[in-house]
Protein backbone atom coordinates (compact mmCIF):
# COMPACT_ATOMS: atom_id res chain seq x y z
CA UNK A 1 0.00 0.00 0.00
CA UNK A 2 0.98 3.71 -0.90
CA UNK A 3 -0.38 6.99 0.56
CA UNK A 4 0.63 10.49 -0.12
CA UNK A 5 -0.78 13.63 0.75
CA UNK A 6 -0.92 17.21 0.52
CA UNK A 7 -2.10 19.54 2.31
CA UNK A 8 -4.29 22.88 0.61
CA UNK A 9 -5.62 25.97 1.62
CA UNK A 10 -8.76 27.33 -0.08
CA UNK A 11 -12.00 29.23 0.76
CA UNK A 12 -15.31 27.51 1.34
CA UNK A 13 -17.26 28.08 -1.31
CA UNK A 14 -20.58 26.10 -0.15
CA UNK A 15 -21.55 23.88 3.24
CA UNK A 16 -23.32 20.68 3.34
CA UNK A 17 -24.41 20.19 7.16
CA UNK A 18 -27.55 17.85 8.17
CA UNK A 19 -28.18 17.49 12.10
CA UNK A 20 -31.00 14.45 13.25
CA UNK A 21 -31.05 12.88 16.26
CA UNK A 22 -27.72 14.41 17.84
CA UNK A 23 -25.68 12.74 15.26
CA UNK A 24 -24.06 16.01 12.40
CA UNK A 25 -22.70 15.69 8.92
CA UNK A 26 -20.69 18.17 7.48
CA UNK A 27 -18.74 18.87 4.11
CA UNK A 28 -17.77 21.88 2.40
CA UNK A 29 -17.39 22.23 -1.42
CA UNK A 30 -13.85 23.83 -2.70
CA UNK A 31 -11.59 24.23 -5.49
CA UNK A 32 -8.89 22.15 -5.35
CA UNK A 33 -5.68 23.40 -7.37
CA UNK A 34 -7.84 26.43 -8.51
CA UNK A 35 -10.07 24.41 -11.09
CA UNK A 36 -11.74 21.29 -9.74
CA UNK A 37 -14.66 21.61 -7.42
CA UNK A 38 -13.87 18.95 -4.72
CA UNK A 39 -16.01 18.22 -1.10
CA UNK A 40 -13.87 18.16 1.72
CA UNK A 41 -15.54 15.51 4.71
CA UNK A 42 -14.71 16.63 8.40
CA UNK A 43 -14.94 13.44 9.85
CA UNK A 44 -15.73 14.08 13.31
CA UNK A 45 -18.60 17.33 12.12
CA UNK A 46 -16.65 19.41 14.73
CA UNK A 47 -16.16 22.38 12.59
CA UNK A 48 -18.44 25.51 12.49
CA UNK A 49 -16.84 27.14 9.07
CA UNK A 50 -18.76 29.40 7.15
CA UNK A 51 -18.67 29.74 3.16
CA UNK A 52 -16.32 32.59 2.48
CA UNK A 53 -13.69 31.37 5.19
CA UNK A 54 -10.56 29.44 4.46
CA UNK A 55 -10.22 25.76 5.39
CA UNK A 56 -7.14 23.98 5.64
CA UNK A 57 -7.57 20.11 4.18
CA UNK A 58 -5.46 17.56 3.29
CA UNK A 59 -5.67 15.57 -0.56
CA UNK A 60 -4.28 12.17 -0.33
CA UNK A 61 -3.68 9.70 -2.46
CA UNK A 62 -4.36 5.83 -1.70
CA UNK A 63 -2.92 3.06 -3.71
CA UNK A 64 -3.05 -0.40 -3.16
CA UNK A 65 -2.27 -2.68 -6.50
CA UNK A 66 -3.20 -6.45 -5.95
CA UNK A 67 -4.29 -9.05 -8.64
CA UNK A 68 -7.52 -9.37 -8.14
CA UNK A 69 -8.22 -5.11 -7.45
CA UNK A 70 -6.68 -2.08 -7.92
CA UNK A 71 -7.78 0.88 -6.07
CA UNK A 72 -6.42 4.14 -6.79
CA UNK A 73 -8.08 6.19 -4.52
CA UNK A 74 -7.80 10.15 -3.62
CA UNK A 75 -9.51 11.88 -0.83
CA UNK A 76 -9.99 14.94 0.69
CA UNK A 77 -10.08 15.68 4.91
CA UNK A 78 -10.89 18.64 6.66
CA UNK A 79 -7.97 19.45 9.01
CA UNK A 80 -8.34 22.91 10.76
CA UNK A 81 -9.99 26.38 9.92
CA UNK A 82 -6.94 28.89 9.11
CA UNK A 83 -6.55 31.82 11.53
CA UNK A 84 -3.29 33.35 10.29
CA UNK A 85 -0.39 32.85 7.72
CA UNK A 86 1.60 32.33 10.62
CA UNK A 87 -0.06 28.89 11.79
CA UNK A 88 -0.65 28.06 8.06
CA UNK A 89 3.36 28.13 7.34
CA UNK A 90 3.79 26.80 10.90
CA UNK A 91 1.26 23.14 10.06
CA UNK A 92 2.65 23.15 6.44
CA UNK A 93 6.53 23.04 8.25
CA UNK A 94 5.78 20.41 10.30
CA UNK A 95 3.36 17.87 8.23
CA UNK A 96 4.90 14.90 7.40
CA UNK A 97 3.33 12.81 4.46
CA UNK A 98 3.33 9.18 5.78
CA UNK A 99 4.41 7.22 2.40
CA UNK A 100 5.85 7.67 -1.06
CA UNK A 101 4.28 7.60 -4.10
């Protein structure tokens, strides 16, 4: 197995967010290196971002080759909401991708 990642900066540009029972979803719609419209999942629905506001996420790439199936997958996580260019250049020094590829 491979993985890879990177990690982006972009503004929101729309939020998905459904509440029942106690239990939240949310996802937030961005473009991902400046063309493609991607959605960004937040896991644990912890965030409170608003469209307009930058997001920090990560895109990683998943590869596991076998003989019987190949999966080539590429996701996108919701990490933090950016406050400053300071903590942006701060995460971005110390992420660590945890494969090659």
């Amino acid at each position: 197995m491979k993985s890879s990642f990177d990690t982006v900066e972009a503004p929101v540009l729309k939020v998905f967010s459904v509440e029942e029972g106690g239990h939240r979803f949310v996802a937030y719609l961005v473009k991902w290196k400046r063309i493609r419209e991607v959605i960004v999942s937040d896991p644990l629905a912890r965030s409170q971002v608003q469209e307009g506001d930058r997001i920090l996420f990560m895109a990683q790439k998943l590869s596991m080759p076998d003989d019987l199936i190949n999966v080539s997958s590429l996701n996108f996580h919701f990490l933090n909401a950016i406050k400053t260019d300071a903590q942006m250049k701060g995460w971005r020094k110390n992420a660590i991708s945890p494969g090659g590829a």
